[in-house]
PDB file of N, CA and C in Angstrom:
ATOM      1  N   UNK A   1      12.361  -5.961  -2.014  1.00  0.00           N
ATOM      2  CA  UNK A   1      11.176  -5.446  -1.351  1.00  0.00           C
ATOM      3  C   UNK A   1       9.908  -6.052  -1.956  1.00  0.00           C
ATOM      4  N   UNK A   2       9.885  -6.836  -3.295  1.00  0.00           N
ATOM      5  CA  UNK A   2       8.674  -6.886  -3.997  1.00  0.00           C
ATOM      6  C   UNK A   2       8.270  -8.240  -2.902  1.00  0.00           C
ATOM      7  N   UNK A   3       9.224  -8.800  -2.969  1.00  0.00           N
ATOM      8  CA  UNK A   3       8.845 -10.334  -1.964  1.00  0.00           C
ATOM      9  C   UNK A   3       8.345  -9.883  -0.398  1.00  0.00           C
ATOM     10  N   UNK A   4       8.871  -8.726   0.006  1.00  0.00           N
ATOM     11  CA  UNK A   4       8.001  -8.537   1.384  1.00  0.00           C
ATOM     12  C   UNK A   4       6.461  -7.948   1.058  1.00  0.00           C
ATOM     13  N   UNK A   5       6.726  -6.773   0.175  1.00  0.00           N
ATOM     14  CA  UNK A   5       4.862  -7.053  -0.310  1.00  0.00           C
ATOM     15  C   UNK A   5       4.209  -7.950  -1.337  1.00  0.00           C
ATOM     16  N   UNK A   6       4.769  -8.856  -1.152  1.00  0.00           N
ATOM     17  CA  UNK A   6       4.047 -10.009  -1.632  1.00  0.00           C
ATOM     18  C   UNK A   6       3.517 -10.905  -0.786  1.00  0.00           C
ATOM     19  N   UNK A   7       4.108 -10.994   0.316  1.00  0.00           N
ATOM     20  CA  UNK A   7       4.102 -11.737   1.886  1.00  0.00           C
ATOM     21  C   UNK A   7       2.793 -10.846   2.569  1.00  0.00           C
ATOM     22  N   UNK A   8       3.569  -9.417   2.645  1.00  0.00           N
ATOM     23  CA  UNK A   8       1.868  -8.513   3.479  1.00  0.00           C
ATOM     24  C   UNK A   8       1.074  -8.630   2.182  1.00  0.00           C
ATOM     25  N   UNK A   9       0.965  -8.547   1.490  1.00  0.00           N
ATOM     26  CA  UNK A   9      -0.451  -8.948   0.268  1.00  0.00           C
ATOM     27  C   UNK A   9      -0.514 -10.075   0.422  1.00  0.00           C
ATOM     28  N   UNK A  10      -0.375 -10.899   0.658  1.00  0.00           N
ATOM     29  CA  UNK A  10      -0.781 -12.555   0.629  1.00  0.00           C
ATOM     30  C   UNK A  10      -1.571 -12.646   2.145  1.00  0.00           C
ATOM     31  N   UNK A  11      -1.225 -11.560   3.451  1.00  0.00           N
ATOM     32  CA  UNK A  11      -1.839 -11.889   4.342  1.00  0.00           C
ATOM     33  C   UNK A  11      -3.177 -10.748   4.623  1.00  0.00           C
ATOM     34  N   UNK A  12      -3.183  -9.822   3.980  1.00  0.00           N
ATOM     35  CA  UNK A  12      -4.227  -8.909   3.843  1.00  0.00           C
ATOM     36  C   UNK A  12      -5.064  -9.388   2.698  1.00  0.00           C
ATOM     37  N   UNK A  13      -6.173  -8.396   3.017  1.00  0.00           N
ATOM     38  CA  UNK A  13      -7.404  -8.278   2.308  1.00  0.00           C
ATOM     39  C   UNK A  13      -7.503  -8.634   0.829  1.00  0.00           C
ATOM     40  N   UNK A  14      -8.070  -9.101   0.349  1.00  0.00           N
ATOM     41  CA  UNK A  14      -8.568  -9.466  -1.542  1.00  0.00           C
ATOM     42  C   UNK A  14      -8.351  -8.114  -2.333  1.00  0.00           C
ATOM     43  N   UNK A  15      -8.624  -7.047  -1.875  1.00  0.00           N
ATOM     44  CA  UNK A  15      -8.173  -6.135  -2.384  1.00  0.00           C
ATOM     45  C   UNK A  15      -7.169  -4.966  -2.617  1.00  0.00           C
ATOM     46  N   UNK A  16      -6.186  -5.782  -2.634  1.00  0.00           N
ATOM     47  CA  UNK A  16      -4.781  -5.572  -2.583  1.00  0.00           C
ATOM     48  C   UNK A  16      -3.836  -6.512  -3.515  1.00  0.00           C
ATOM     49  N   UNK A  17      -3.304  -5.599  -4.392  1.00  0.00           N
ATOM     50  CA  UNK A  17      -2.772  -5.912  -5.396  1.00  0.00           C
ATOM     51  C   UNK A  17      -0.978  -4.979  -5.206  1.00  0.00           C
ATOM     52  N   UNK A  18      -0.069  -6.387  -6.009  1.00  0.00           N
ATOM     53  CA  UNK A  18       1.205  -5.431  -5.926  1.00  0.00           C
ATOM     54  C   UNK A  18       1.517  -5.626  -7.309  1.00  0.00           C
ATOM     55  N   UNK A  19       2.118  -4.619  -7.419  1.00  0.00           N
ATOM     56  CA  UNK A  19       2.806  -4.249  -8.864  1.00  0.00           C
ATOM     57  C   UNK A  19       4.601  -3.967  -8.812  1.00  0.00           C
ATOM     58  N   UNK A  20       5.286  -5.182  -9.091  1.00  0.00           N
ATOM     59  CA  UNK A  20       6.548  -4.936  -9.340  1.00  0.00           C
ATOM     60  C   UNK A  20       7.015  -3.858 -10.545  1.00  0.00           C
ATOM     61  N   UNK A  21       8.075  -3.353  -9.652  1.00  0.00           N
ATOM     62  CA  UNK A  21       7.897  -1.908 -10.995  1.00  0.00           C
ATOM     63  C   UNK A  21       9.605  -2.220 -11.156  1.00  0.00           C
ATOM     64  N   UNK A  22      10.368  -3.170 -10.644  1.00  0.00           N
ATOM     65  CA  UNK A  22      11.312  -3.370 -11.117  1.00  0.00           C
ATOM     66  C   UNK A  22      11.592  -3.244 -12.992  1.00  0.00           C
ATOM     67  N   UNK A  23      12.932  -2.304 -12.956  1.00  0.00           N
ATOM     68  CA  UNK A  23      13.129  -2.107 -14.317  1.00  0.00           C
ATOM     69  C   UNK A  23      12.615  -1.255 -14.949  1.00  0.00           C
ATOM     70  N   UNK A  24      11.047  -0.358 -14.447  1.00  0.00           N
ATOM     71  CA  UNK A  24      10.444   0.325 -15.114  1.00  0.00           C
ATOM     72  C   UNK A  24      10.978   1.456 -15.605  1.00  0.00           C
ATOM     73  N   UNK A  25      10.795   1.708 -16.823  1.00  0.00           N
ATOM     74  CA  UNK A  25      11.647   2.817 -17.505  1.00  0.00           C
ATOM     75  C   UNK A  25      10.315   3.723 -18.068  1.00  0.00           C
ATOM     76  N   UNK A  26      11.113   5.605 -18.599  1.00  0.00           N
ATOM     77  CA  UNK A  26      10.050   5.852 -18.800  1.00  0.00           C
ATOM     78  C   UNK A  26       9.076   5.034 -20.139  1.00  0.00           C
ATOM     79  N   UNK A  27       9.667   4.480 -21.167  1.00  0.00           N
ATOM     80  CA  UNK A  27       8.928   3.721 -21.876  1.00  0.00           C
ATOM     81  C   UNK A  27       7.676   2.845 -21.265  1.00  0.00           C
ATOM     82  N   UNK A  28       7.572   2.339 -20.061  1.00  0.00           N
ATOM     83  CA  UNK A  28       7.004   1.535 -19.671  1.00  0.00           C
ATOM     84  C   UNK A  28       5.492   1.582 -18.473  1.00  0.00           C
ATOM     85  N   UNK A  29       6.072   3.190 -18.192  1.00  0.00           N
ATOM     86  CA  UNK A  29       4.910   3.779 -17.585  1.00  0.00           C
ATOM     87  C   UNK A  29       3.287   3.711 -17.887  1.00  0.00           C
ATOM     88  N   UNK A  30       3.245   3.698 -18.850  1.00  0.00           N
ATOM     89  CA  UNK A  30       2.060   3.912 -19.631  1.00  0.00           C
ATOM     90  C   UNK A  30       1.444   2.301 -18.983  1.00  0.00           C
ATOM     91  N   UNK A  31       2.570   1.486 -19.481  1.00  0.00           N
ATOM     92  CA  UNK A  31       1.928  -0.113 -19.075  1.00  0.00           C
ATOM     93  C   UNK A  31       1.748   0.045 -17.430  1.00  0.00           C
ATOM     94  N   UNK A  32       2.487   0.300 -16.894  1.00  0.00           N
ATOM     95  CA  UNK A  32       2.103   0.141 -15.178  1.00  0.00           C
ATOM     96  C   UNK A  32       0.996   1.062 -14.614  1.00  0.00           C
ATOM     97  N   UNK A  33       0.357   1.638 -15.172  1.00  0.00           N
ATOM     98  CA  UNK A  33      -0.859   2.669 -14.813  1.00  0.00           C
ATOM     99  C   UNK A  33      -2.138   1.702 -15.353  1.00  0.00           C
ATOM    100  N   UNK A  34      -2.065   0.166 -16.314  1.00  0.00           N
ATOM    101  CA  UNK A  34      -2.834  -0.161 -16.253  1.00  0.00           C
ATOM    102  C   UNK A  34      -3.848  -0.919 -14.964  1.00  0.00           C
ATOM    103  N   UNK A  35      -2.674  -0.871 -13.936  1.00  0.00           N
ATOM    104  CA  UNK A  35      -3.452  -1.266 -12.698  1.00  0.00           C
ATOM    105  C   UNK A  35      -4.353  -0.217 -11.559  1.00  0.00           C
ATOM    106  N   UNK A  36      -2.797   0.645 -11.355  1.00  0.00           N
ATOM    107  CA  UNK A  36      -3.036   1.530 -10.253  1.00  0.00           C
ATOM    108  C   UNK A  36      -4.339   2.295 -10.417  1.00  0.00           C
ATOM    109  N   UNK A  37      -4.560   3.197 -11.644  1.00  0.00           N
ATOM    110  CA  UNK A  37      -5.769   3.877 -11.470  1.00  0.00           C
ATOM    111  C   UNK A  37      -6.944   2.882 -11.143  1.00  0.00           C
ATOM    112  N   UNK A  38      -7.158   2.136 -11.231  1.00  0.00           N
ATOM    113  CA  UNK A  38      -8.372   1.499 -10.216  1.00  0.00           C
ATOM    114  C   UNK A  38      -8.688   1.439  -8.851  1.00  0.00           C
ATOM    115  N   UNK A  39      -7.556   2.216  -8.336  1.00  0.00           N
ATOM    116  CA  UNK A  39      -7.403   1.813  -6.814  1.00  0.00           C
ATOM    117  C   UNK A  39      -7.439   3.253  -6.325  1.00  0.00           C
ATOM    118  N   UNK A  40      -8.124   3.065  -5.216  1.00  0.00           N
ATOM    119  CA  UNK A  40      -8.348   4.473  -4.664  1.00  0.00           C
ATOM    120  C   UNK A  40      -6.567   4.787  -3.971  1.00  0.00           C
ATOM    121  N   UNK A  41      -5.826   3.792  -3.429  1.00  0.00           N
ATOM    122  CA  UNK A  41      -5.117   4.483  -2.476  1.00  0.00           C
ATOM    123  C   UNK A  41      -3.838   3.214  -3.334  1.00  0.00           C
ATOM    124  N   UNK A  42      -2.302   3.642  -3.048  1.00  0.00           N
ATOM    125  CA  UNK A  42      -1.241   3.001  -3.507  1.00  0.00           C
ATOM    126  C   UNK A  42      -0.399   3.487  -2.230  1.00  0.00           C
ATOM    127  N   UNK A  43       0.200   1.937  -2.150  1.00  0.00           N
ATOM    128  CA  UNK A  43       1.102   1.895  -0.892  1.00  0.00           C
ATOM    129  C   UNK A  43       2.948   1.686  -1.671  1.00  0.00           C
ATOM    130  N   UNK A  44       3.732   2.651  -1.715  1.00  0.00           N
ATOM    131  CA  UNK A  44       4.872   2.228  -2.468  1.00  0.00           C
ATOM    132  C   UNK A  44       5.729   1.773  -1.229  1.00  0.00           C
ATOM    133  N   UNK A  45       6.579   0.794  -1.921  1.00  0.00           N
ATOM    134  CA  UNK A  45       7.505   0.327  -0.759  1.00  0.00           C
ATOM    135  C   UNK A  45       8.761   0.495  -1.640  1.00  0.00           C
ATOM    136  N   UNK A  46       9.942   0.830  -0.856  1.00  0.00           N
ATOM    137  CA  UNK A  46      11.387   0.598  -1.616  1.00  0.00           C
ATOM    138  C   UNK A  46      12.420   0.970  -0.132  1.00  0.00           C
ATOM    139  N   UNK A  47      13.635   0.443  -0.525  1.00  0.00           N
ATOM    140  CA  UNK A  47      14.646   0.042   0.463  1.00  0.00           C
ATOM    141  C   UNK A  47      15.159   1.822   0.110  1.00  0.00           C
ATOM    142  N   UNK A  48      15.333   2.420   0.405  1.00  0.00           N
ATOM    143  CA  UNK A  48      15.955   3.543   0.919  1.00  0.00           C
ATOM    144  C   UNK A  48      14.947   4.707   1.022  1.00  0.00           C
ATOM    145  N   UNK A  49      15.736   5.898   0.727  1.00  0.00           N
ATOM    146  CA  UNK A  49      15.026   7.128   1.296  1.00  0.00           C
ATOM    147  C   UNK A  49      13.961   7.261   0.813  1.00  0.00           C
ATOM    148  N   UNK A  50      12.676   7.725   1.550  1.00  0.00           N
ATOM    149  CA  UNK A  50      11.773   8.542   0.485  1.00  0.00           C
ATOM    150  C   UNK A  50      11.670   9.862   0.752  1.00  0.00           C
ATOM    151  N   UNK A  51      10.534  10.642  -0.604  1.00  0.00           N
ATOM    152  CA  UNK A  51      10.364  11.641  -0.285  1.00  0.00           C
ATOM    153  C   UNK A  51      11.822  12.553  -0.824  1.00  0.00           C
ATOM    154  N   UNK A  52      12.850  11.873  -1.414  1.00  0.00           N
ATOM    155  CA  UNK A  52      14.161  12.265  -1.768  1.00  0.00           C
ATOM    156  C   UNK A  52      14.046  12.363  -3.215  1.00  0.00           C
ATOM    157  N   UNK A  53      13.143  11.624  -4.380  1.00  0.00           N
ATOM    158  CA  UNK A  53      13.324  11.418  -5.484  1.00  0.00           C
ATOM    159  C   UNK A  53      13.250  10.468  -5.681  1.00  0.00           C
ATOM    160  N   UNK A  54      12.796   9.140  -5.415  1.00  0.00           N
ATOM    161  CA  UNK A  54      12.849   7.723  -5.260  1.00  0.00           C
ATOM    162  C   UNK A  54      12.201   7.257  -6.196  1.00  0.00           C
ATOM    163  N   UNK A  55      11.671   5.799  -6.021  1.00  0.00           N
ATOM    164  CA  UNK A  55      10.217   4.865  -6.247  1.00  0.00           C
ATOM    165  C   UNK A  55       9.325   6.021  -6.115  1.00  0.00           C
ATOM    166  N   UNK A  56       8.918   6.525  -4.749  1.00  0.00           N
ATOM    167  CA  UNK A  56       7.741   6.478  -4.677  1.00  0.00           C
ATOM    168  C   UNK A  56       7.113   8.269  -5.419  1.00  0.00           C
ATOM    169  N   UNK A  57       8.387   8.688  -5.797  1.00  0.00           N
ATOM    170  CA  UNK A  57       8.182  10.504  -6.584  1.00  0.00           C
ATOM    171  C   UNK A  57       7.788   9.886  -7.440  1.00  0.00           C
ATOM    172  N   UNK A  58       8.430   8.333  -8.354  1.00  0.00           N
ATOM    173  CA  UNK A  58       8.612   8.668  -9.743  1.00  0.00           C
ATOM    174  C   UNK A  58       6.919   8.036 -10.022  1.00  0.00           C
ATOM    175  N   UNK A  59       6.504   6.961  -8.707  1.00  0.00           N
ATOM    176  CA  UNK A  59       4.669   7.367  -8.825  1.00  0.00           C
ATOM    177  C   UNK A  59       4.223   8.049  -8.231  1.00  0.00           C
ATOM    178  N   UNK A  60       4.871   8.743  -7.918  1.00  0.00           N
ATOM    179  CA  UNK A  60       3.331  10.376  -7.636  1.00  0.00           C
ATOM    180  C   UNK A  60       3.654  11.186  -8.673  1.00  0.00           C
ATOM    181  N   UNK A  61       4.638  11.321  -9.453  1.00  0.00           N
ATOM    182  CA  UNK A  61       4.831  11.842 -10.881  1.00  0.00           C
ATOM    183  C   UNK A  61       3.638  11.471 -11.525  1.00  0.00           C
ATOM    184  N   UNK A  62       4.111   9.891 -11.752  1.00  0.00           N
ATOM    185  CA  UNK A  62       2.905   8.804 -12.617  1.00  0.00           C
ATOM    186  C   UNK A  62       1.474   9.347 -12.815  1.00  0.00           C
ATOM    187  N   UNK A  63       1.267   9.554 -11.223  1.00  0.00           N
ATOM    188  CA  UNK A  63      -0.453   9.474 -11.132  1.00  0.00           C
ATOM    189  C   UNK A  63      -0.427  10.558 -11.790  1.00  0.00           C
ATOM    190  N   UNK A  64       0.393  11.917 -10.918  1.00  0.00           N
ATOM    191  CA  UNK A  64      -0.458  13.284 -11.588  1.00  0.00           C
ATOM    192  C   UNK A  64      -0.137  13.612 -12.895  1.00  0.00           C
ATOM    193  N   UNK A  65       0.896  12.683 -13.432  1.00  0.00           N
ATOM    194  CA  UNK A  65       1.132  13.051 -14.925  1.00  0.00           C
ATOM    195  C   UNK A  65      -0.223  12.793 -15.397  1.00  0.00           C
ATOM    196  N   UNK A  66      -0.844  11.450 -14.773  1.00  0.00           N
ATOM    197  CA  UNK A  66      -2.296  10.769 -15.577  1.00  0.00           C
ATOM    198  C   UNK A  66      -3.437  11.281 -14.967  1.00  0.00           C
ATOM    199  N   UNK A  67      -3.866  12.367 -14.065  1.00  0.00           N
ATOM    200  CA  UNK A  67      -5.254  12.230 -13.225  1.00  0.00           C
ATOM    201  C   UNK A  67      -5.831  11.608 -12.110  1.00  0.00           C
ATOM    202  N   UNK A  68      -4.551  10.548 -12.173  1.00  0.00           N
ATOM    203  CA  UNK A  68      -5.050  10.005 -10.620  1.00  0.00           C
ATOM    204  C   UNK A  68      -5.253  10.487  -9.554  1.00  0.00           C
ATOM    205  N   UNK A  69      -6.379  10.446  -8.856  1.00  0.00           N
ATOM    206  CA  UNK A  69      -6.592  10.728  -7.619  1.00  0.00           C
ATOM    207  C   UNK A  69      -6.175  10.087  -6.636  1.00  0.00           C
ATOM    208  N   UNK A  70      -5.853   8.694  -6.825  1.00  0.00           N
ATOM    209  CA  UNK A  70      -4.840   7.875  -5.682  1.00  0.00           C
ATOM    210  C   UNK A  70      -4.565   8.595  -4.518  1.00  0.00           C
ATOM    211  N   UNK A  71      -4.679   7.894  -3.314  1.00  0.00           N
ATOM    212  CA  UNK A  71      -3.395   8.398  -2.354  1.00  0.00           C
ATOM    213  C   UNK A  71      -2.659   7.827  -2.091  1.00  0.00           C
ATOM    214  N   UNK A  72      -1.604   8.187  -2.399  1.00  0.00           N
ATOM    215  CA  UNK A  72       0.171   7.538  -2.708  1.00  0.00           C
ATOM    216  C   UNK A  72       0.593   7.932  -0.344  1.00  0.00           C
ATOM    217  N   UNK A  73       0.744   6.148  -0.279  1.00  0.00           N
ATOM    218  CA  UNK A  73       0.937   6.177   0.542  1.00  0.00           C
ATOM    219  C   UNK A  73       2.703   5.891   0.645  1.00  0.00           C
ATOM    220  N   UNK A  74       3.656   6.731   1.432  1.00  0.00           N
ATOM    221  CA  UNK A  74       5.029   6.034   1.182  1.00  0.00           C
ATOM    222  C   UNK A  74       5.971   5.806   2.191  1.00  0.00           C
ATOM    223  N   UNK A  75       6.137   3.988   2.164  1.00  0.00           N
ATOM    224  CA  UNK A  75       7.105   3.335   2.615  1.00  0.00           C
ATOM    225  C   UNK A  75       9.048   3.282   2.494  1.00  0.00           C
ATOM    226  N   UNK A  76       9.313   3.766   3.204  1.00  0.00           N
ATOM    227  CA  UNK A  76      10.575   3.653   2.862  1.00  0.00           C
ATOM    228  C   UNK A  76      11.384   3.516   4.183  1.00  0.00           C
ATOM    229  N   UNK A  77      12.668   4.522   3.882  1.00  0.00           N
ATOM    230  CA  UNK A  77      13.651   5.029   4.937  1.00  0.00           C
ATOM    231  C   UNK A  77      13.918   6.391   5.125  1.00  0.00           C
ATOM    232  N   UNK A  78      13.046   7.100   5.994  1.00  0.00           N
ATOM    233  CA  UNK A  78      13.256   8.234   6.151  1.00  0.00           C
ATOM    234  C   UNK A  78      14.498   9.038   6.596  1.00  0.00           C
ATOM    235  N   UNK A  79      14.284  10.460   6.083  1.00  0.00           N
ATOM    236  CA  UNK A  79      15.565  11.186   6.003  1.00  0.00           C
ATOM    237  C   UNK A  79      15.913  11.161   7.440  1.00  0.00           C
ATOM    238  N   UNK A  80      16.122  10.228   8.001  1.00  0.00           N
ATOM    239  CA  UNK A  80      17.061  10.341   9.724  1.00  0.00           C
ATOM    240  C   UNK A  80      18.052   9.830   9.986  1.00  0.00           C
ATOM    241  N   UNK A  81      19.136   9.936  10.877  1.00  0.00           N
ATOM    242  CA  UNK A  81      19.988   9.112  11.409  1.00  0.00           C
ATOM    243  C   UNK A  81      19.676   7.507  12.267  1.00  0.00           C
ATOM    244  N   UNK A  82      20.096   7.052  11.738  1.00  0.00           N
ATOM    245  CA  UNK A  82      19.509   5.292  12.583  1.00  0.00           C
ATOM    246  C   UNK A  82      21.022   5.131  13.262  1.00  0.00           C
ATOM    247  N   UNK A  83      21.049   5.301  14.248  1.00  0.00           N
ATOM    248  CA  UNK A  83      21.993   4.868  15.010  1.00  0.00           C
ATOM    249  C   UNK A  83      21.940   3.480  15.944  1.00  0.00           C
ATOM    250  N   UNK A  84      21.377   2.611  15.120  1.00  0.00           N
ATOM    251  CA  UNK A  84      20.603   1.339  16.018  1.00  0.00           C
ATOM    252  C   UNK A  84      21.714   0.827  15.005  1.00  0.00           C
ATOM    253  N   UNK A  85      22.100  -0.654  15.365  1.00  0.00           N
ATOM    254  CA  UNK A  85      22.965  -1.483  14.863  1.00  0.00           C
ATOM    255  C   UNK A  85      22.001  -2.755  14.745  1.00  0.00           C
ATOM    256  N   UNK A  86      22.644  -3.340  13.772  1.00  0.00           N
ATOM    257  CA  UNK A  86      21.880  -4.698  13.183  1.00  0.00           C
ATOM    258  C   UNK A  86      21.565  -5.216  11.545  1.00  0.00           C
ATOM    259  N   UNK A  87      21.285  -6.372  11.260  1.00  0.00           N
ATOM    260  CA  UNK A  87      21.619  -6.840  10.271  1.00  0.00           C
ATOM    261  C   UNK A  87      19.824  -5.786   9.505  1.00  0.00           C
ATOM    262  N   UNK A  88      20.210  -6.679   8.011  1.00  0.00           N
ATOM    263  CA  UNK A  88      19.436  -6.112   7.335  1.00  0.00           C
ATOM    264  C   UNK A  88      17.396  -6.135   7.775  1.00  0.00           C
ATOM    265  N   UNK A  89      16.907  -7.543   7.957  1.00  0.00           N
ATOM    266  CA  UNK A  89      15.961  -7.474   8.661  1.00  0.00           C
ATOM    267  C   UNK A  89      15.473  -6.781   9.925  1.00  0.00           C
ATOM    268  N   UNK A  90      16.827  -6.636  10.589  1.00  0.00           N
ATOM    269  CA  UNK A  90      16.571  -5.808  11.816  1.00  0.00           C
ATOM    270  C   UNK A  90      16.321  -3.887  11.482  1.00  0.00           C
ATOM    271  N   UNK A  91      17.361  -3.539  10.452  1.00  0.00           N
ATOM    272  CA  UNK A  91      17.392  -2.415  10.013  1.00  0.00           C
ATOM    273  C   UNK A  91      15.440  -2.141   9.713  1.00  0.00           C
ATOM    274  N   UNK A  92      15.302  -3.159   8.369  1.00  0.00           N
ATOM    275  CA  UNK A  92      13.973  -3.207   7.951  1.00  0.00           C
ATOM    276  C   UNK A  92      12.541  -3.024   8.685  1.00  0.00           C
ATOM    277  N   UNK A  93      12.869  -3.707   9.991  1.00  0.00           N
ATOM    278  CA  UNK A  93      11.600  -3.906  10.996  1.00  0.00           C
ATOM    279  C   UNK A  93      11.784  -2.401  12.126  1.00  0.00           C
ATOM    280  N   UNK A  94      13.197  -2.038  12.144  1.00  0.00           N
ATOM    281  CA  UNK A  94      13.482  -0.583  12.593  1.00  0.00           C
ATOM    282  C   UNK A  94      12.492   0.880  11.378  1.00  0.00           C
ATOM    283  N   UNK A  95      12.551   0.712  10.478  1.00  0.00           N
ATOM    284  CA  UNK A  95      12.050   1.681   9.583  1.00  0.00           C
ATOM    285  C   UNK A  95      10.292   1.012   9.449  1.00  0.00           C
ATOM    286  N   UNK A  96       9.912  -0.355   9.472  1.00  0.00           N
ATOM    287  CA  UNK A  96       8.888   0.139   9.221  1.00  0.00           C
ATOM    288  C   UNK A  96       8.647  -0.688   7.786  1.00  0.00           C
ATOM    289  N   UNK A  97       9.472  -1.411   7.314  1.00  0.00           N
ATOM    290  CA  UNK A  97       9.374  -1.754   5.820  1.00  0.00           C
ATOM    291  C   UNK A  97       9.496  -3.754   5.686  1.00  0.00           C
ATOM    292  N   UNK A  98       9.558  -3.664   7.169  1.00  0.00           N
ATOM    293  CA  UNK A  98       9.028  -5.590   7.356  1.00  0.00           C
ATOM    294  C   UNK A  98       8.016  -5.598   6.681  1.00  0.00           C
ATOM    295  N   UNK A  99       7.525  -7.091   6.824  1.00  0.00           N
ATOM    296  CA  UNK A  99       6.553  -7.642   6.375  1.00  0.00           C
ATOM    297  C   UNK A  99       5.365  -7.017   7.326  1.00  0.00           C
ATOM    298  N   UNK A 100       5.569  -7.327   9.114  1.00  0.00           N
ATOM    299  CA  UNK A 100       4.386  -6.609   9.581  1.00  0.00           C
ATOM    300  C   UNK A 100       4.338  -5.090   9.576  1.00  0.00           C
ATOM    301  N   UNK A 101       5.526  -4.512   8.865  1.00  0.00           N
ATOM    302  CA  UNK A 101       5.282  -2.681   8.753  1.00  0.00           C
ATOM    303  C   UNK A 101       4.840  -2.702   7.840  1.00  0.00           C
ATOM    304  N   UNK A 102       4.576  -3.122   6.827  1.00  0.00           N
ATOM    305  CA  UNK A 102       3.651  -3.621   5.221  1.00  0.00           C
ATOM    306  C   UNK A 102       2.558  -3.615   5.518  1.00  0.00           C
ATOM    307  N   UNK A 103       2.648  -4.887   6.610  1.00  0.00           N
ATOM    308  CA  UNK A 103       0.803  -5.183   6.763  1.00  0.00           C
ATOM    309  C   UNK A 103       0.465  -4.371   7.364  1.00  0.00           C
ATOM    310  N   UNK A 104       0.628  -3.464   7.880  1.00  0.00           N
ATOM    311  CA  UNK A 104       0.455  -2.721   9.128  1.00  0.00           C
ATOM    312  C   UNK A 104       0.260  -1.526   8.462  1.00  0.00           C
ATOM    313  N   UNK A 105       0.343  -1.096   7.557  1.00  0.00           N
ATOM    314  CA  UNK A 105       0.537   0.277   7.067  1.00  0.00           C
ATOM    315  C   UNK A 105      -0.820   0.001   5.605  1.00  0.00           C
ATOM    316  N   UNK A 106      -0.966  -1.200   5.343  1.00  0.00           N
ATOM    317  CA  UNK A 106      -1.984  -1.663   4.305  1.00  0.00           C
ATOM    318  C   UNK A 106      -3.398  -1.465   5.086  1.00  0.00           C
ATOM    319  N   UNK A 107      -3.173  -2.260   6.464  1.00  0.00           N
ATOM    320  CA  UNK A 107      -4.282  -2.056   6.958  1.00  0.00           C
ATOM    321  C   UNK A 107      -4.529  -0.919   7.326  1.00  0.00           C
ATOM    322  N   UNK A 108      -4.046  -0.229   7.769  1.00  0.00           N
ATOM    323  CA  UNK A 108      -4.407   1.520   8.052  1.00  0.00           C
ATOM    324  C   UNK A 108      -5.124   2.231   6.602  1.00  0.00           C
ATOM    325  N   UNK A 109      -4.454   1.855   5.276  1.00  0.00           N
ATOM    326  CA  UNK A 109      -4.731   2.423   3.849  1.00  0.00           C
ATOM    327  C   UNK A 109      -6.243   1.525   3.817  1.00  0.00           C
ATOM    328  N   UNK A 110      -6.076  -0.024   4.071  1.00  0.00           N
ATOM    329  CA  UNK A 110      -7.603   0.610   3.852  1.00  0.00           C
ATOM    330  C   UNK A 110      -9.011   0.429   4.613  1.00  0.00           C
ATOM    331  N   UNK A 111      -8.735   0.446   5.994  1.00  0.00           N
ATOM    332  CA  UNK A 111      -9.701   0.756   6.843  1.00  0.00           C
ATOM    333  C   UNK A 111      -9.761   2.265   6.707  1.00  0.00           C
ATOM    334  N   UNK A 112      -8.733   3.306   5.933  1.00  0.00           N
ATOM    335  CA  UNK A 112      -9.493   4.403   6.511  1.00  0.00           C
ATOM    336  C   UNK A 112     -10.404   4.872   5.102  1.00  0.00           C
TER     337      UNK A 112
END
């Protein structure tokens, strides 16, 4: 997933930054908050469920462990049945977690 938001960050706005959090353990938290709190709003992306305990809990943990006011925007695969058939890109552009559901969901974070 880091390479598809690297693709929608490469085609959006200057102010948009991604942070691979691959590997991050709790030891390492402390280092990955040196970005995010600068940013008013965080878009998490990850290949399965959210909202389950994922990526995107273990940063909304993050922020409110630290004060962030962020708004933790989150990309994933929601808790539904997909009864659509197709390979993995197709699955991806079904949920929302392509490259243009990236860009598409960046630009909404920050025009509003």
């Amino acid at each position: 997933m880091t390479h598809v938001a690297l693709k929608a960050a490469a085609r959006a706005e200057d102010r948009v930054g991604v942070v691979d959090v691959f590997g991050l353990k709790p030891a390492g938290r402390a280092a990955a908050l040196r970005g995010p709190p600068r940013y008013d709003s965080i878009v998490s992306l990850e290949e399965g469920f959210i909202k389950r305990g994922g990526l995107d809990a273990m940063i909304g943990q993050i922020l409110a462990d630290n004060g962030s006011r962020a708004k933790l925007t989150r990309l994933g695969v929601d808790d539904r049945y997909l009864f659509d058939l197709g390979g993995r890109e197709q699955l991806h552009r079904l949920c929302g977690i392509d490259e243009e559901g990236v860009l598409n969901a960046i630009s909404r974070v920050v025009s509003a």
